[in-house]
Each structure stands twice: as C-alpha cells, then as structure tokens.
N, C-alpha and C. Protein backbone atom coordinates (compact mmCIF):
# COMPACT_ATOMS: atom_id res chain seq x y z
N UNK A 1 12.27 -27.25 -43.60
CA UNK A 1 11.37 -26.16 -43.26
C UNK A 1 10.39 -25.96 -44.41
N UNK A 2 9.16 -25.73 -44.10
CA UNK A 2 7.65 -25.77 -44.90
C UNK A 2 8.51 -24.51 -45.97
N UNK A 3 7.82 -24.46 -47.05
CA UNK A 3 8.45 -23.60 -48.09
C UNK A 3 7.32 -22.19 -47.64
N UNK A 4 8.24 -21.01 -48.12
CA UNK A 4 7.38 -19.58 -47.63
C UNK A 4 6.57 -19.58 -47.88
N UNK A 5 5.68 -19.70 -49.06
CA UNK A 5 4.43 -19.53 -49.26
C UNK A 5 3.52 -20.07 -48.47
N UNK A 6 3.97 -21.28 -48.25
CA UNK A 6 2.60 -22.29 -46.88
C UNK A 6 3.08 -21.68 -45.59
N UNK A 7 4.10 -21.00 -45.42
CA UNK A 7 4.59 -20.82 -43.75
C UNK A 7 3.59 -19.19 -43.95
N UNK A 8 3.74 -18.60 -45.18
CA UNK A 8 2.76 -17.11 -45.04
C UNK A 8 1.16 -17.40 -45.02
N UNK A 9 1.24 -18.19 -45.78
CA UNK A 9 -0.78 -19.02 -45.70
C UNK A 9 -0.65 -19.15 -44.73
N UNK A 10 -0.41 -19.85 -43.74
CA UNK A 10 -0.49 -20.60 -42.60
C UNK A 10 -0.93 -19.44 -41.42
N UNK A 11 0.13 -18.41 -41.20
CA UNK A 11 0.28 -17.38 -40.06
C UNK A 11 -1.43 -16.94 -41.36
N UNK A 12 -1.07 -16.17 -42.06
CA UNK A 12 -2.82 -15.53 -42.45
C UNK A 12 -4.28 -16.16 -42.81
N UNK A 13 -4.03 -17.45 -42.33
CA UNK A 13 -5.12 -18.07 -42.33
C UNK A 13 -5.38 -17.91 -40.60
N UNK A 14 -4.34 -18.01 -40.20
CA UNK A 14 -4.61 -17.78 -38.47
C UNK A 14 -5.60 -16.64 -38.39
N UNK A 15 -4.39 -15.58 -38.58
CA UNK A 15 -5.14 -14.52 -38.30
C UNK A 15 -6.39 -13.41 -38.80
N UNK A 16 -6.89 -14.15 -39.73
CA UNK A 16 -7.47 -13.73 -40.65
C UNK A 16 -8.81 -13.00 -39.96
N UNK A 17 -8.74 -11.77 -40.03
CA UNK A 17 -10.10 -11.28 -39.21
C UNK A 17 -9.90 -10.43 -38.16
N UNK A 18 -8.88 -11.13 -37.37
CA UNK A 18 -8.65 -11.23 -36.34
C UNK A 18 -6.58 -10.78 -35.62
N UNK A 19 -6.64 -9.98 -36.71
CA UNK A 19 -5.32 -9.92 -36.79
C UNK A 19 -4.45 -8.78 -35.60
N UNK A 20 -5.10 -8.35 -34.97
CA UNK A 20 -4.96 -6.99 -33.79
C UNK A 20 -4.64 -8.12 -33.02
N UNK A 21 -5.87 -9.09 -32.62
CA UNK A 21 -5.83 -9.60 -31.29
C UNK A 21 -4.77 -10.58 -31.08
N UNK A 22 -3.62 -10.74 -32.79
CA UNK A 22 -2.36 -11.34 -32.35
C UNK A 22 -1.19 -10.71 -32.36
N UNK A 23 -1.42 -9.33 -32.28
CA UNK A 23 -0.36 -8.39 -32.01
C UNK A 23 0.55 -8.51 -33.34
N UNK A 24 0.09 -8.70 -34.52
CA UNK A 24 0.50 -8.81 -35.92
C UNK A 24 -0.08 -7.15 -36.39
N UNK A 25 1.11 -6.23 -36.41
CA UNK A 25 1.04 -4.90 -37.39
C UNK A 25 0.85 -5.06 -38.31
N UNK A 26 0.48 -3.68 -39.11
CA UNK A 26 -0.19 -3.71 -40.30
C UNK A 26 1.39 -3.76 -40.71
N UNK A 27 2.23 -3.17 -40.65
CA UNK A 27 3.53 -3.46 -41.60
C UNK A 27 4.05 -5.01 -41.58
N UNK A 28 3.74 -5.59 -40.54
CA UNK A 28 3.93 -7.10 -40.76
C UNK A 28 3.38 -7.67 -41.35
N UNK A 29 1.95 -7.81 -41.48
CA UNK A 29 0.55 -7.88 -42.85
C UNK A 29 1.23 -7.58 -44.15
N UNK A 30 1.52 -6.15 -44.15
CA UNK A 30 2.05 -5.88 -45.00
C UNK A 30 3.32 -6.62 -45.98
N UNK A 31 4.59 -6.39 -44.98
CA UNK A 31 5.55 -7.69 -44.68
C UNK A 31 5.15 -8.98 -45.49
N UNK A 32 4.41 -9.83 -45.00
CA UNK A 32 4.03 -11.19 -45.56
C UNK A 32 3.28 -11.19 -46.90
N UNK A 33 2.83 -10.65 -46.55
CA UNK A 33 2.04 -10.30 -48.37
C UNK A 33 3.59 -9.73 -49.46
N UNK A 34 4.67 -9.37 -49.08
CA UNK A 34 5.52 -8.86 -50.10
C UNK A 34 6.56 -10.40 -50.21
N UNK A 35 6.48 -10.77 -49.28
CA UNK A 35 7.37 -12.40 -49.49
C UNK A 35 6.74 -13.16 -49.43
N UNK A 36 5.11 -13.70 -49.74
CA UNK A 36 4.78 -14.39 -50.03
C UNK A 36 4.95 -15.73 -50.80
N UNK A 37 5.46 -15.00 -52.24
CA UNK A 37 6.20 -15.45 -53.38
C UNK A 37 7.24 -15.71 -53.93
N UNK A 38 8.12 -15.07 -52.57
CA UNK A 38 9.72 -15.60 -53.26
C UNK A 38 10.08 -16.31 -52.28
N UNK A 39 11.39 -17.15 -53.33
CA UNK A 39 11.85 -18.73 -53.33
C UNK A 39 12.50 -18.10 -51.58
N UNK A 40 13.39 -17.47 -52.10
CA UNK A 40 14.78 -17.60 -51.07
C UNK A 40 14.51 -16.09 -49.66
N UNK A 41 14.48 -15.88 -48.65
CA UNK A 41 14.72 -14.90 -48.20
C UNK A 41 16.17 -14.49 -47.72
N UNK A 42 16.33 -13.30 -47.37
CA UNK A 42 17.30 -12.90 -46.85
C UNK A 42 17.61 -13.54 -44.95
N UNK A 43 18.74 -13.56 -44.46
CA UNK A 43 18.66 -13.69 -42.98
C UNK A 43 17.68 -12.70 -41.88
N UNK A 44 17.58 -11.55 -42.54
CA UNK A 44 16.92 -10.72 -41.96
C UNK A 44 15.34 -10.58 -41.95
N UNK A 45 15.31 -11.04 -43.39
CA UNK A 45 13.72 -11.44 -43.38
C UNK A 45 13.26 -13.06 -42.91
N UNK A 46 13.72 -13.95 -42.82
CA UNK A 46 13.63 -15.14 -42.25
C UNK A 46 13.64 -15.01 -41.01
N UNK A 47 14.47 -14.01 -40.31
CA UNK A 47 14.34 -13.75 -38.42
C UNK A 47 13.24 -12.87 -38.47
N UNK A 48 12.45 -12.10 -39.26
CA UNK A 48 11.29 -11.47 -39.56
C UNK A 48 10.43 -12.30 -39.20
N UNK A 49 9.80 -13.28 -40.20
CA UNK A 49 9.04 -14.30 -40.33
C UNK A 49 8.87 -15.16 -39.27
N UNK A 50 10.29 -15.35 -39.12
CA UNK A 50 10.27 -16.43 -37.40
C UNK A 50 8.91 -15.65 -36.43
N UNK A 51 9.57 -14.31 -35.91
CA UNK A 51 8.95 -13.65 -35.07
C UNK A 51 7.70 -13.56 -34.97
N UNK A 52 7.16 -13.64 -36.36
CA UNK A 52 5.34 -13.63 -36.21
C UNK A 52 5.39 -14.45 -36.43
N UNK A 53 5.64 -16.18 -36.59
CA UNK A 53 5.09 -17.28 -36.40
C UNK A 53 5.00 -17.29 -34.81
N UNK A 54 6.28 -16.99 -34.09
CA UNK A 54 6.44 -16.77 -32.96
C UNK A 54 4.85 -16.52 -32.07
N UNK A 55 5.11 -14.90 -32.60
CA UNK A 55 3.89 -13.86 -31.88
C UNK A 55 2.43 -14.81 -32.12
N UNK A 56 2.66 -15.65 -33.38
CA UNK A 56 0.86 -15.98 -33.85
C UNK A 56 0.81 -17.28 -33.24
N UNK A 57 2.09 -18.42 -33.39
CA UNK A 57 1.39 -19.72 -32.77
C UNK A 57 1.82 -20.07 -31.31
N UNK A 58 2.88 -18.79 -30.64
CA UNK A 58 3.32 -19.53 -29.59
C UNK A 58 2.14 -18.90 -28.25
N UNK A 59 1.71 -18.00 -28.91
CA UNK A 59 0.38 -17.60 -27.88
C UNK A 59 -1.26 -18.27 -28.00
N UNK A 60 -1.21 -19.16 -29.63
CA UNK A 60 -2.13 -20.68 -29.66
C UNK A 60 -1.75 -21.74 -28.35
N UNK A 61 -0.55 -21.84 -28.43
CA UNK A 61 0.01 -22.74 -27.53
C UNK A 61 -0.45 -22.46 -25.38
N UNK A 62 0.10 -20.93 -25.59
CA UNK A 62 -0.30 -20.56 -24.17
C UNK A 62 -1.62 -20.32 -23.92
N UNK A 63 -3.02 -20.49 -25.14
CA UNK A 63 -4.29 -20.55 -24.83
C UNK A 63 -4.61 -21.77 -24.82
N UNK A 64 -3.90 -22.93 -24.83
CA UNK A 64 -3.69 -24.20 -24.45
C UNK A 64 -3.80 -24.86 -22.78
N UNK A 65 -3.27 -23.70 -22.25
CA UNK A 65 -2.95 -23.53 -21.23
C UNK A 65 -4.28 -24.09 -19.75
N UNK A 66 -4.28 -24.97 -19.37
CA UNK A 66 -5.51 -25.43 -18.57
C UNK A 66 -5.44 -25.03 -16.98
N UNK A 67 -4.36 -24.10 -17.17
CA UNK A 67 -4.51 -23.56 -15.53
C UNK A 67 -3.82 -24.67 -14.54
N UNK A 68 -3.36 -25.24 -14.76
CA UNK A 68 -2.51 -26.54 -14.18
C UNK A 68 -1.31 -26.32 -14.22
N UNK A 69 -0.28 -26.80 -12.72
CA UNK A 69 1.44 -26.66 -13.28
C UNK A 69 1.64 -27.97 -12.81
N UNK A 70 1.98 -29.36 -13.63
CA UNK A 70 2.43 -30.70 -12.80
C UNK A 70 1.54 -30.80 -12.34
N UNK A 71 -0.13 -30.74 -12.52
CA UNK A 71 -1.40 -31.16 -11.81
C UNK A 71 -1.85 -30.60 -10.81
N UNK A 72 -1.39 -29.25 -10.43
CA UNK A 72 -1.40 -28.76 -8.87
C UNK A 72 -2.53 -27.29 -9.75
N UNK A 73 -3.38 -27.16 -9.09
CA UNK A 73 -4.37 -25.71 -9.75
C UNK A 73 -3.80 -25.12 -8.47
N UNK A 74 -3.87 -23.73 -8.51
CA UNK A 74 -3.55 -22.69 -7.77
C UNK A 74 -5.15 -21.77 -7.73
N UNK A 75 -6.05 -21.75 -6.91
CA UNK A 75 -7.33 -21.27 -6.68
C UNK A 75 -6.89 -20.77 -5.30
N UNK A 76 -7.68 -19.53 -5.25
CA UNK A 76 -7.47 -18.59 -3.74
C UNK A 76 -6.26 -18.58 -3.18
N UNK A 77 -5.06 -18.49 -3.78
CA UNK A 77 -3.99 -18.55 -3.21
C UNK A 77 -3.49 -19.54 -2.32
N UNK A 78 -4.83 -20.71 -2.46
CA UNK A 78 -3.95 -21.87 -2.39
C UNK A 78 -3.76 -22.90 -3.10
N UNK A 79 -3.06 -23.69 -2.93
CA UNK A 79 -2.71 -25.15 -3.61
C UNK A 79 -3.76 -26.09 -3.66
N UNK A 80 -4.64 -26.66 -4.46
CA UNK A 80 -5.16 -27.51 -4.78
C UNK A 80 -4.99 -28.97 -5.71
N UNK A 81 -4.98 -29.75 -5.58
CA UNK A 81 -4.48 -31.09 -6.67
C UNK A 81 -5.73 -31.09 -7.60
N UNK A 82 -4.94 -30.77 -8.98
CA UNK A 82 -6.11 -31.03 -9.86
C UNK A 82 -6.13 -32.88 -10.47
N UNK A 83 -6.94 -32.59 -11.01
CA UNK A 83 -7.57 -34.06 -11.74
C UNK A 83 -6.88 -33.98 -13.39
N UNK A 84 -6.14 -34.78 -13.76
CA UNK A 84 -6.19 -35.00 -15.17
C UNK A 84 -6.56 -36.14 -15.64
C-alpha cells in the first residue's frame, strides 16, 4: 500500500478546488492534513482514509460510466444495442 503521504497528496490533488462537489467535509480536509505526516496510523484512522479514497475515486470511476450495461443503452424506456 502507497505510503500516507502520497495516498493524502493524491485524494487533495483530486479535490483541490473542488472539494464540496466530492462530498469531502471540512473535518475530513481537516482530517488529512493532520496525518499527512505520520509513518503509522491507527485502525481507525486507516478505515478513515479508506472512506475518502472511497467517496473521491470510486465516484471518478462511476463518471466513467458511458451509459451502457453489456452494450445494451436504455433510451425512452427502451432497449437499444449500443455500438462499442
């Protein structure tokens, strides 16, 4: 696992600016900026951390999302075959 400091760069380089529109609180902001710098966390702060990598890259992933399930688009409530 990436060491804390690049896993806290990482989530605040995401959100940088833009930090509302990933449902990242100011106490979580807050949060990452106080463990930035240390080696080891606790279990409780590591299931912390998980959670907003969670909240920040797994909703990158679902804007990934091309409107397709198995190639089938769903337009007007019906079934259409899309093109990939």
């Amino acid at each position: 696992m990436a060491a804390i400091k690049q896993r806290v760069d990482k989530i605040t380089k995401e959100i940088s600016g833009v930090t509302a529109q990933f449902g990242v609180t100011q106490w979580e902001a807050n949060f990452l900026a106080s463990i930035r710098d240390r080696a080891f966390l606790s279990d409780k702060q590591e299931k912390t951390l998980v959670e907003i990598e969670v909240k920040v890259f797994e909703r990158e992933d679902d804007d990934e999302d091309d409107g397709t399930e198995d190639g089938v688009q769903r337009t007007d409530d019906r079934f259409h075959r899309g093109r990939r």
